[in-house]
N, C-alpha and C. Protein backbone atom coordinates (compact mmCIF):
# COMPACT_ATOMS: atom_id res chain seq x y z
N UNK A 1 11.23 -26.07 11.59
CA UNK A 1 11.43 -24.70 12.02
C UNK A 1 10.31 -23.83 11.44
N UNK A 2 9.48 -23.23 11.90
CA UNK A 2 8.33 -22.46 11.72
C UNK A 2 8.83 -20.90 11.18
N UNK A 3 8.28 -20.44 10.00
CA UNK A 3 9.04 -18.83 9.35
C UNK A 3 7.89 -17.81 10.32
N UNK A 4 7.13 -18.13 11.13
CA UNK A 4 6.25 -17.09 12.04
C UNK A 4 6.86 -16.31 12.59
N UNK A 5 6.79 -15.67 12.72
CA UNK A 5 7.51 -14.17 13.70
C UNK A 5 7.03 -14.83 14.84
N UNK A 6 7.29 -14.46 15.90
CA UNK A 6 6.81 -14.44 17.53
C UNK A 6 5.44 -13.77 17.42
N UNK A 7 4.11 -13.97 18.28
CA UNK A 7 3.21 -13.47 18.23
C UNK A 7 2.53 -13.26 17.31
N UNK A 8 2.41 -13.84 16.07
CA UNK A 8 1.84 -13.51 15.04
C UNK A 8 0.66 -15.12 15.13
N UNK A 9 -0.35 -15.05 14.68
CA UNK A 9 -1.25 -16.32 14.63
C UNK A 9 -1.28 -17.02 13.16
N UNK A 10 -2.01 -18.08 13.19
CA UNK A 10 -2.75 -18.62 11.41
C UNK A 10 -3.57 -17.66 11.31
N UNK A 11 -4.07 -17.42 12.10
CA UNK A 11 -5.48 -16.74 11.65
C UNK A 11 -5.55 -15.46 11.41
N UNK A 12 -4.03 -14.55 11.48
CA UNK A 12 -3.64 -13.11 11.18
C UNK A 12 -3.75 -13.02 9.84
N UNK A 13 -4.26 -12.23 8.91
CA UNK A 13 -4.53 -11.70 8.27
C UNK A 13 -3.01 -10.77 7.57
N UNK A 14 -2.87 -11.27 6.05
CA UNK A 14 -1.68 -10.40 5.27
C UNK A 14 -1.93 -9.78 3.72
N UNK A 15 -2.33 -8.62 3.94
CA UNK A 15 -3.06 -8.20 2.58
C UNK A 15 -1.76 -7.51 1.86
N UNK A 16 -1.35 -7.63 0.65
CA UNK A 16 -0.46 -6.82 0.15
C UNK A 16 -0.72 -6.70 -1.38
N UNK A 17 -0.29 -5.76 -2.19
CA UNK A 17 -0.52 -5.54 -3.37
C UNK A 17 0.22 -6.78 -4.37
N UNK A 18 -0.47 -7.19 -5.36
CA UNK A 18 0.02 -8.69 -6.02
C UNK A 18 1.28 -8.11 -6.29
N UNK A 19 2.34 -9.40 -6.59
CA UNK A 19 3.32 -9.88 -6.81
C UNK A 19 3.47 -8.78 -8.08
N UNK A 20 2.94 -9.27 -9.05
CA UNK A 20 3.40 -8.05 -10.04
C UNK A 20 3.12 -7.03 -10.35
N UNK A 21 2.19 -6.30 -9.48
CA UNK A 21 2.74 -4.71 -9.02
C UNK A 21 3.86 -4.17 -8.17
N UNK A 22 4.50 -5.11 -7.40
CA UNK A 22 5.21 -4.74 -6.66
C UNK A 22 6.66 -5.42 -7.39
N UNK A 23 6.50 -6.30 -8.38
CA UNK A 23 7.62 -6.18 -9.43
C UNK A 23 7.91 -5.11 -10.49
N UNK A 24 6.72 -4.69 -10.78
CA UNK A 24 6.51 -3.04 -11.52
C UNK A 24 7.70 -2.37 -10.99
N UNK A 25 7.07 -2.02 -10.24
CA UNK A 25 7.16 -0.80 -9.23
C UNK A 25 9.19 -1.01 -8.83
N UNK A 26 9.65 -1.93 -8.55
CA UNK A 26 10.41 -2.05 -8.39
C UNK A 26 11.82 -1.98 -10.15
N UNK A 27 10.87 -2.41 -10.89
CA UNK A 27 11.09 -2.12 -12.37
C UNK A 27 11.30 -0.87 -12.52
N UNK A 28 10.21 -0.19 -12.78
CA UNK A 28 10.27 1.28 -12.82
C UNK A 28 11.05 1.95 -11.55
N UNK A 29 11.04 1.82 -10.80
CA UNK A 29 12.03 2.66 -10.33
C UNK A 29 13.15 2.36 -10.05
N UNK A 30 14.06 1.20 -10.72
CA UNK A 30 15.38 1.18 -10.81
C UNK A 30 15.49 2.20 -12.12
N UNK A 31 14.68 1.44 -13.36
CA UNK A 31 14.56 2.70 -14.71
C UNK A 31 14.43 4.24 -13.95
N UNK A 32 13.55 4.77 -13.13
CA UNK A 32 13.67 5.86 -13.07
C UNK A 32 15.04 6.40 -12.27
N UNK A 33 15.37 5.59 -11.44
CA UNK A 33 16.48 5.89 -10.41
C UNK A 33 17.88 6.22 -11.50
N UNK A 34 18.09 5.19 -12.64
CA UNK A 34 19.11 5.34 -13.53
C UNK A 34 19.20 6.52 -14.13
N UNK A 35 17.43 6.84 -14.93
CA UNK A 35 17.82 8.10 -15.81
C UNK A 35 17.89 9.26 -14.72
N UNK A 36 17.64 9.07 -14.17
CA UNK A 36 17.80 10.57 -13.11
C UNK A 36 19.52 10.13 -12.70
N UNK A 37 20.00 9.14 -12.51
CA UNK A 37 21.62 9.27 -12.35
C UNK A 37 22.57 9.52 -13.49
N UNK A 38 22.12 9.29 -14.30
CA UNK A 38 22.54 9.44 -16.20
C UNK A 38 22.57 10.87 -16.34
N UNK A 39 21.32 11.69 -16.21
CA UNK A 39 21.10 13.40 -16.07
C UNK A 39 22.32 13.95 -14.72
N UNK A 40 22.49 13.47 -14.14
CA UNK A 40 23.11 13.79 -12.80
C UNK A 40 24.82 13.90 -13.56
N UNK A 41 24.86 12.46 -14.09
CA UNK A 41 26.30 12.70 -14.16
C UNK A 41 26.98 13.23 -15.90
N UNK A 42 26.34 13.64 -16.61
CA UNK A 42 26.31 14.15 -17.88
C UNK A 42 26.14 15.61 -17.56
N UNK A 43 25.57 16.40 -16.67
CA UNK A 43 24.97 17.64 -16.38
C UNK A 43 26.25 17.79 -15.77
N UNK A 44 27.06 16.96 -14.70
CA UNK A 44 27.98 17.54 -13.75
C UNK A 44 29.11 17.38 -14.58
N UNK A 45 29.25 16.24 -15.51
CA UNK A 45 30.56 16.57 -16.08
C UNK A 45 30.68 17.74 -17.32
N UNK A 46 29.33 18.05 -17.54
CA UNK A 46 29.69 19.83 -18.39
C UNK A 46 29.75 20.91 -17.33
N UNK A 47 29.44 20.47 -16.33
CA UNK A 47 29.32 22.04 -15.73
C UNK A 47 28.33 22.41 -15.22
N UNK A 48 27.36 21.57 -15.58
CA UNK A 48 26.14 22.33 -15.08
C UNK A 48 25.17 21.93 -13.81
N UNK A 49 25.13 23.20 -13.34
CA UNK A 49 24.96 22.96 -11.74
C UNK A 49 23.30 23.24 -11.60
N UNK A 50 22.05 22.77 -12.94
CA UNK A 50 21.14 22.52 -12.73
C UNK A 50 21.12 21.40 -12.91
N UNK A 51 21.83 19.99 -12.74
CA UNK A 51 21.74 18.80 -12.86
C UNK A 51 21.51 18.18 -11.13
N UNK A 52 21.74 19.12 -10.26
CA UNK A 52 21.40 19.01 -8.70
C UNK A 52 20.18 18.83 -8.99
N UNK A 53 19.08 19.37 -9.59
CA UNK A 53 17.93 18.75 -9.12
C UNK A 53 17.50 17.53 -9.03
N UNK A 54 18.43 16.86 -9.92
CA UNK A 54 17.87 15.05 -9.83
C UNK A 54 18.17 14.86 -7.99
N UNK A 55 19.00 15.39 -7.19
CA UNK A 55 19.08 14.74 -6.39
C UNK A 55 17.67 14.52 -5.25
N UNK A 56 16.88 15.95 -5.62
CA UNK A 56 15.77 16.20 -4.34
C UNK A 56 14.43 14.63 -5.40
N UNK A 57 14.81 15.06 -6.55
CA UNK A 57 13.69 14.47 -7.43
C UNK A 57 14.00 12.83 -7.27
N UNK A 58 15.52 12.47 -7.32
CA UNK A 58 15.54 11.05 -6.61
C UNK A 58 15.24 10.60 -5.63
N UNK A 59 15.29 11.58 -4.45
CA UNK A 59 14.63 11.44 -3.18
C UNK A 59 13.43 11.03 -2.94
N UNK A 60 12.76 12.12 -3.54
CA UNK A 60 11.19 12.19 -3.40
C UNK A 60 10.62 10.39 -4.30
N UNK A 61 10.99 10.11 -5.24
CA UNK A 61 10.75 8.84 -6.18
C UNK A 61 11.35 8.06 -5.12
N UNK A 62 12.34 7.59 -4.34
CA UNK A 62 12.53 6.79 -3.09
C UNK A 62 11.58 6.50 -2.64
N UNK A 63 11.52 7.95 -2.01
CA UNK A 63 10.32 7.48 -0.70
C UNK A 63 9.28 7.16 -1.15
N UNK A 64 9.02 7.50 -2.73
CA UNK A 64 7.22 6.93 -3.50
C UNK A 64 7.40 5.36 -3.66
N UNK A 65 8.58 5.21 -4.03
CA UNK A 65 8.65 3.75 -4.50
C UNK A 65 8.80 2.80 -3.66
N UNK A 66 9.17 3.13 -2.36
CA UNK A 66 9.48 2.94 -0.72
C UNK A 66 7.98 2.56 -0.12
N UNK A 67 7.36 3.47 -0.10
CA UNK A 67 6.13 3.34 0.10
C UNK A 67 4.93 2.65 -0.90
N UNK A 68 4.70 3.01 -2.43
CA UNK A 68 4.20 1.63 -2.53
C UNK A 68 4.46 0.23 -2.68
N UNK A 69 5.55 0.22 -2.84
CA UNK A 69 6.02 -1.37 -2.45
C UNK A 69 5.71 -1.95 -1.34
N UNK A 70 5.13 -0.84 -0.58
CA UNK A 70 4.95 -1.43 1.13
C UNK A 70 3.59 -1.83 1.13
N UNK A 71 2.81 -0.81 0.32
CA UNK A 71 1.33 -1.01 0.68
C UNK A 71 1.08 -2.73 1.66
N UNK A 72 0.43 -2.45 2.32
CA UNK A 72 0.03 -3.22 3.07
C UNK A 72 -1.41 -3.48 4.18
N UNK A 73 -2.20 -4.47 4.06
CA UNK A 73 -3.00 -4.71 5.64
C UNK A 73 -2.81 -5.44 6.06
N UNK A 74 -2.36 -5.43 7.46
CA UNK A 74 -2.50 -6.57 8.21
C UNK A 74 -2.71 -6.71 9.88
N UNK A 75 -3.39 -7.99 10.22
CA UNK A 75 -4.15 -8.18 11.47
C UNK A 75 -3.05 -8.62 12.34
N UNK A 76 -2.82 -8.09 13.73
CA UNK A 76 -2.09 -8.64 14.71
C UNK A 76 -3.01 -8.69 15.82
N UNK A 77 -3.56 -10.23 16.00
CA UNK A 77 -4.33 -9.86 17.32
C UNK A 77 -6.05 -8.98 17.17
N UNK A 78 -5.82 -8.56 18.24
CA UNK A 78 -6.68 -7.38 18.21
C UNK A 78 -7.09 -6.06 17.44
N UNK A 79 -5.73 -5.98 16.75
CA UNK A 79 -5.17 -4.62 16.00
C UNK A 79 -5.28 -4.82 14.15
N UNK A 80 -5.87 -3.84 13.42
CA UNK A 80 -5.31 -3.73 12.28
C UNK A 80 -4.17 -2.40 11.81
N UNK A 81 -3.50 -3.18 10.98
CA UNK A 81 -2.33 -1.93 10.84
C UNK A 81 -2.29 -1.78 9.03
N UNK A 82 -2.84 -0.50 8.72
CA UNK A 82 -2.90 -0.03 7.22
C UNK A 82 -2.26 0.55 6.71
N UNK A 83 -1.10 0.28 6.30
CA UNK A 83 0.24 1.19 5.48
C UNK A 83 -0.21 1.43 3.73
N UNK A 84 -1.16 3.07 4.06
CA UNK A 84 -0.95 3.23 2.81
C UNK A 84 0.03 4.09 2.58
N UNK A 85 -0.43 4.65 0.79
CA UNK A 85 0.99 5.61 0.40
C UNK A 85 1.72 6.61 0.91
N UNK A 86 0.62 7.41 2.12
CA UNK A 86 1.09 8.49 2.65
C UNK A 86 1.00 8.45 3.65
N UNK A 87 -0.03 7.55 4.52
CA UNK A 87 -0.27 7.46 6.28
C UNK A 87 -0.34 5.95 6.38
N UNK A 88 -0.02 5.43 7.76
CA UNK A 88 0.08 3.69 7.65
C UNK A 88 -0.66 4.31 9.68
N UNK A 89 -1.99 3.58 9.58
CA UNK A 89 -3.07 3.68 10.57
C UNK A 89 -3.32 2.66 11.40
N UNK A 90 -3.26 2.49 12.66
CA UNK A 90 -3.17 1.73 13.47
C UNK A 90 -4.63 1.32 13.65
N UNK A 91 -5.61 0.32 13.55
CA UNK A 91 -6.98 0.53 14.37
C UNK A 91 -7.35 -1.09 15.18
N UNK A 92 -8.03 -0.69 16.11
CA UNK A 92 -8.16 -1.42 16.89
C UNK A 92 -9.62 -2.41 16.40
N UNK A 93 -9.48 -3.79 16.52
CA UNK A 93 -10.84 -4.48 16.25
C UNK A 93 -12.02 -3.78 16.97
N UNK A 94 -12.33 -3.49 17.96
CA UNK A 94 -13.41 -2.83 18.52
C UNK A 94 -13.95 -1.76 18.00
N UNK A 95 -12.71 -0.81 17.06
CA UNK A 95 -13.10 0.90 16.73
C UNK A 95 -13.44 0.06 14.99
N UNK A 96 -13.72 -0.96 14.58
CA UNK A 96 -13.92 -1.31 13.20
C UNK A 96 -15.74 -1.28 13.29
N UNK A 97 -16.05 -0.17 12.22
CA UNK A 97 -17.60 -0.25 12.15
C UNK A 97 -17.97 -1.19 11.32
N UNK A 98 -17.52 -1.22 10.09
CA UNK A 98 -17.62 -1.67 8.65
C UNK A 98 -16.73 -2.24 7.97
N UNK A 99 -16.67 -3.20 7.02
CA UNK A 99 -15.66 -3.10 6.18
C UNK A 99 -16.49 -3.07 4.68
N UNK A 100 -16.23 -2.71 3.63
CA UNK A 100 -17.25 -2.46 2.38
C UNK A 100 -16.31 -2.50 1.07
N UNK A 101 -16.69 -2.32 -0.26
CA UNK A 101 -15.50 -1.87 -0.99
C UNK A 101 -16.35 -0.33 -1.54
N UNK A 102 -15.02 0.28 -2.07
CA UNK A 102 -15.57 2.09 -2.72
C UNK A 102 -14.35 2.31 -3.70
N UNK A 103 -14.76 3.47 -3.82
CA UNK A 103 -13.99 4.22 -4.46
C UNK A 103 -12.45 5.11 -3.35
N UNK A 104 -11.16 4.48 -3.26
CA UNK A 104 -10.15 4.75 -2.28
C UNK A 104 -10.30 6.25 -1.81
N UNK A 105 -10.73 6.71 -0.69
CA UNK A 105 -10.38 7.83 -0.10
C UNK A 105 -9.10 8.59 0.06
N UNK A 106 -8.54 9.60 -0.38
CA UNK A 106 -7.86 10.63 -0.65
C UNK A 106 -6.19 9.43 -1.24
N UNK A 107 -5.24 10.03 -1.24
CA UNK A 107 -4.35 9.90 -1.61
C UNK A 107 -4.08 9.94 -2.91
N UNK A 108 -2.71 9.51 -3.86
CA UNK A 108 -2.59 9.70 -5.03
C UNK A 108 -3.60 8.32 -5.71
N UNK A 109 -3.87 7.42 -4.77
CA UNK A 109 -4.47 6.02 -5.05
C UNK A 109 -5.76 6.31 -5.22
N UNK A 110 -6.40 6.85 -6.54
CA UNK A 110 -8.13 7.33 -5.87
C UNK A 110 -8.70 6.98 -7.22
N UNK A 111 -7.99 5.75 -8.07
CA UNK A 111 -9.27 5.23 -9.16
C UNK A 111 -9.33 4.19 -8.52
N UNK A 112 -10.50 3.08 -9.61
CA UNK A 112 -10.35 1.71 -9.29
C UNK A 112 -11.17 2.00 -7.86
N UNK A 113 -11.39 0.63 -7.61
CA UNK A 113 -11.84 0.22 -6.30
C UNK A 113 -11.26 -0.15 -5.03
N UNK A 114 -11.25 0.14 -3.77
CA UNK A 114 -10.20 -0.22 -2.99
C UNK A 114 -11.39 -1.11 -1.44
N UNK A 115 -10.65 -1.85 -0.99
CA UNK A 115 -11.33 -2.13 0.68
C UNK A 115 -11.56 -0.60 1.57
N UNK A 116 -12.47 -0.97 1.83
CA UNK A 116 -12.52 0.68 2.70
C UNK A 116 -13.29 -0.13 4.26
N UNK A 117 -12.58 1.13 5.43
CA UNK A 117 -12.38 0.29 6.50
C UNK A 117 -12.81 1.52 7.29
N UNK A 118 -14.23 1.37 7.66
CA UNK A 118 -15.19 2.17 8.53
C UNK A 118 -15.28 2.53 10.24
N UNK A 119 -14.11 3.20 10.57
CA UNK A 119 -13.76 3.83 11.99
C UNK A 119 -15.05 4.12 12.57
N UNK A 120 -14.74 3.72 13.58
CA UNK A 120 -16.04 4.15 15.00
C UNK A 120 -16.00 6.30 15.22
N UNK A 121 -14.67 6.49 14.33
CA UNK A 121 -14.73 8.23 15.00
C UNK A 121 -15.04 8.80 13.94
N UNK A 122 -15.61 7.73 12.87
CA UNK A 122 -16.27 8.65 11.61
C UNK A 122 -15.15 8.60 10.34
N UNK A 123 -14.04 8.33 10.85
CA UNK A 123 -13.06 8.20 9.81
C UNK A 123 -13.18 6.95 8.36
N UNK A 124 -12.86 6.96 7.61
CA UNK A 124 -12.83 5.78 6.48
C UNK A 124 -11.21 5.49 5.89
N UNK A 125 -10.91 4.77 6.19
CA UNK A 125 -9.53 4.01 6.13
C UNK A 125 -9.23 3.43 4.54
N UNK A 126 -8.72 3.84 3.52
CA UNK A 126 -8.75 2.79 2.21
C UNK A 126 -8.02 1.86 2.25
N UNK A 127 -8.06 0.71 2.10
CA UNK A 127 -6.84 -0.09 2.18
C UNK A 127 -5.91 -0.53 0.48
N UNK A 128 -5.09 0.46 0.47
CA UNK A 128 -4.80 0.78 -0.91
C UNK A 128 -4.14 -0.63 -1.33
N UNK A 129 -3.99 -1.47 -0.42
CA UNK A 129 -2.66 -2.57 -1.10
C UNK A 129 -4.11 -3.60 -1.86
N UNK A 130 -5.34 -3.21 -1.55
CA UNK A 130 -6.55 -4.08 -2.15
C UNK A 130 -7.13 -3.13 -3.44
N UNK A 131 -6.12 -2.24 -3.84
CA UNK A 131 -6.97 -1.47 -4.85
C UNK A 131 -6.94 -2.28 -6.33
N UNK A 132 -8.04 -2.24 -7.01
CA UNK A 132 -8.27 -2.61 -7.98
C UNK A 132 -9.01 -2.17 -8.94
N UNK A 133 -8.74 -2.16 -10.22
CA UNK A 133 -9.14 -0.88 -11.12
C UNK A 133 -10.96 -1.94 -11.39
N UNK A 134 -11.04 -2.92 -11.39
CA UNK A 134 -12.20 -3.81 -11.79
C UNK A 134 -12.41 -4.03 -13.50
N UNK A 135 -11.50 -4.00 -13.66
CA UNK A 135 -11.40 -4.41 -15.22
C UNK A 135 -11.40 -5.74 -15.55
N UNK A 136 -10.70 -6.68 -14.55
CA UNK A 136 -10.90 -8.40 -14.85
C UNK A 136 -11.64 -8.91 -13.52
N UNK A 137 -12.23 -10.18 -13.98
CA UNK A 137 -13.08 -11.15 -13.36
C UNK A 137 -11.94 -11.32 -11.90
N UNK A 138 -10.85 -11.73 -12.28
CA UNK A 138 -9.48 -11.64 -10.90
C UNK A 138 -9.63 -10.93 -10.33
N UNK A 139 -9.62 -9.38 -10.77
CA UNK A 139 -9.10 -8.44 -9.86
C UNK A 139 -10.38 -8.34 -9.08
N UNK A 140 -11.90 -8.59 -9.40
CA UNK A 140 -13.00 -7.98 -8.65
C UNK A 140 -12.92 -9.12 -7.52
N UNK A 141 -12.70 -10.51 -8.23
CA UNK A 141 -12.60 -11.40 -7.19
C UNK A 141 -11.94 -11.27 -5.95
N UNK A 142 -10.36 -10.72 -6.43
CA UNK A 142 -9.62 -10.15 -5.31
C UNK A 142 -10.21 -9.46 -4.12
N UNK A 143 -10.70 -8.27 -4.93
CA UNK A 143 -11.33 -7.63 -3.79
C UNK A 143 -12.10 -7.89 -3.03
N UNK A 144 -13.24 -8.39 -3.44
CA UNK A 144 -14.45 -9.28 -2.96
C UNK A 144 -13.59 -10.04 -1.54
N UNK A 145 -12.93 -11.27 -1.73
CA UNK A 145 -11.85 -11.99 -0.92
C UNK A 145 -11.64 -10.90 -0.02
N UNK A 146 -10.84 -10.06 -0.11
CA UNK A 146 -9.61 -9.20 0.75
C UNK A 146 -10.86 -8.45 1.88
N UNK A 147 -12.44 -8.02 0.95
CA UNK A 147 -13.46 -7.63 1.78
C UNK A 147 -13.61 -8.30 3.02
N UNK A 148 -14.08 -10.08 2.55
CA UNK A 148 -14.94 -10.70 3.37
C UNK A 148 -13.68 -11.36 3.97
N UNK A 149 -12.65 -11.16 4.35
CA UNK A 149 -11.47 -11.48 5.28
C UNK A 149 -11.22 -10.91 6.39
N UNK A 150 -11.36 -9.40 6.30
CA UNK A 150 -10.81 -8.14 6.93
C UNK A 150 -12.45 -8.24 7.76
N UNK A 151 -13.79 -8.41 6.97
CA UNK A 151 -14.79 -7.95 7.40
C UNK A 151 -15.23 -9.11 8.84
N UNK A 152 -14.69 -10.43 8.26
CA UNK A 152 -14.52 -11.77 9.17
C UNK A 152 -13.79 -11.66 10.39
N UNK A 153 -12.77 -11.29 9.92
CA UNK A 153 -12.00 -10.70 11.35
C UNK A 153 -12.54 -9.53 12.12
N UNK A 154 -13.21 -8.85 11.33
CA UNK A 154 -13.44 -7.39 12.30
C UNK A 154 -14.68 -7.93 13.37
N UNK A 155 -15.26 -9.27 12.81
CA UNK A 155 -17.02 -9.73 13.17
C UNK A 155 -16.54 -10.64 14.22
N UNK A 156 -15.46 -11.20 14.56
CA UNK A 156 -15.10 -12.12 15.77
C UNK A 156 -14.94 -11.58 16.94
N UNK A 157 -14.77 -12.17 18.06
CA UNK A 157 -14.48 -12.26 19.49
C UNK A 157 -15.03 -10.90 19.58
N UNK A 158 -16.20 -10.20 19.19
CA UNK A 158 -16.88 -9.02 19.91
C UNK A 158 -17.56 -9.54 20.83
């Protein structure tokens, strides 16, 4: 029995942030999710009705922790699809100018080094789930890899 989705190839492409950042992340925000429920219910059983703010502030840490756990690139076909922290970008193999590594374009993700992914309309795409601060021989390797993958695929069937 094959675990492939329908339509998906070998040769599709799955970039995601390592295993133990996305165990972090899931770490820390059960810890954060608790103490913000701990403040919630200590605040409500005195009385006090500034303990509502954990609820917008749990929200907002959701959707952060929601989203980088997702970070993601990946190739379907013709198409790349880039879920970073705040926008997840559809682009087509044809509209790919470049692929290079830099310094990550805008978001909260903007040390370290990331894949950066060079639009035909002038745009630059970071691919945050490849960010890497370049502090170990691994992580530069990583990137290097995640480059000449994305850049391999973008260079075929033109």
């Amino acid at each position: 029995m094959s675990t492939r989705r329908a339509g998906v190839s070998k040769d599709d492409l799955d970039v995601r942030a390592p295993r133990w950042a996305r165990v972090y992340i899931c770490c820390f925000a059960a810890l954060w999710l608790g103490l913000l429920a701990s403040f919630a219910v200590r605040g409500l059983r005195e009385g006090d009705a500034g303990a509502l703010i954990t609820v917008p502030m749990a929200a907002v840490g959701v959707f952060l922790f929601t989203r980088f756990f997702r970070l993601r690139a990946r190739t379907q076909g013709e198409e790349l699809l880039v879920r970073n922290t705040m926008r997840t970008r559809r682009i087509r193999r044809a509209d790919v100018e470049d692929v290079r590594t830099g310094t990550p374009q805008g978001g909260p993700l903007s040390i370290g080094e990331a894949v950066l992914v060079l639009v035909r309309d002038g745009s630059i795409v970071s691919v945050e789930a490849t960010m890497r601060t370049g502090w170990t021989a691994t992580g530069r390797r990583q990137l290097a890899e995640s480059r000449e993958r994305l850049l391999a695929w973008a260079r075929t069937d033109r």
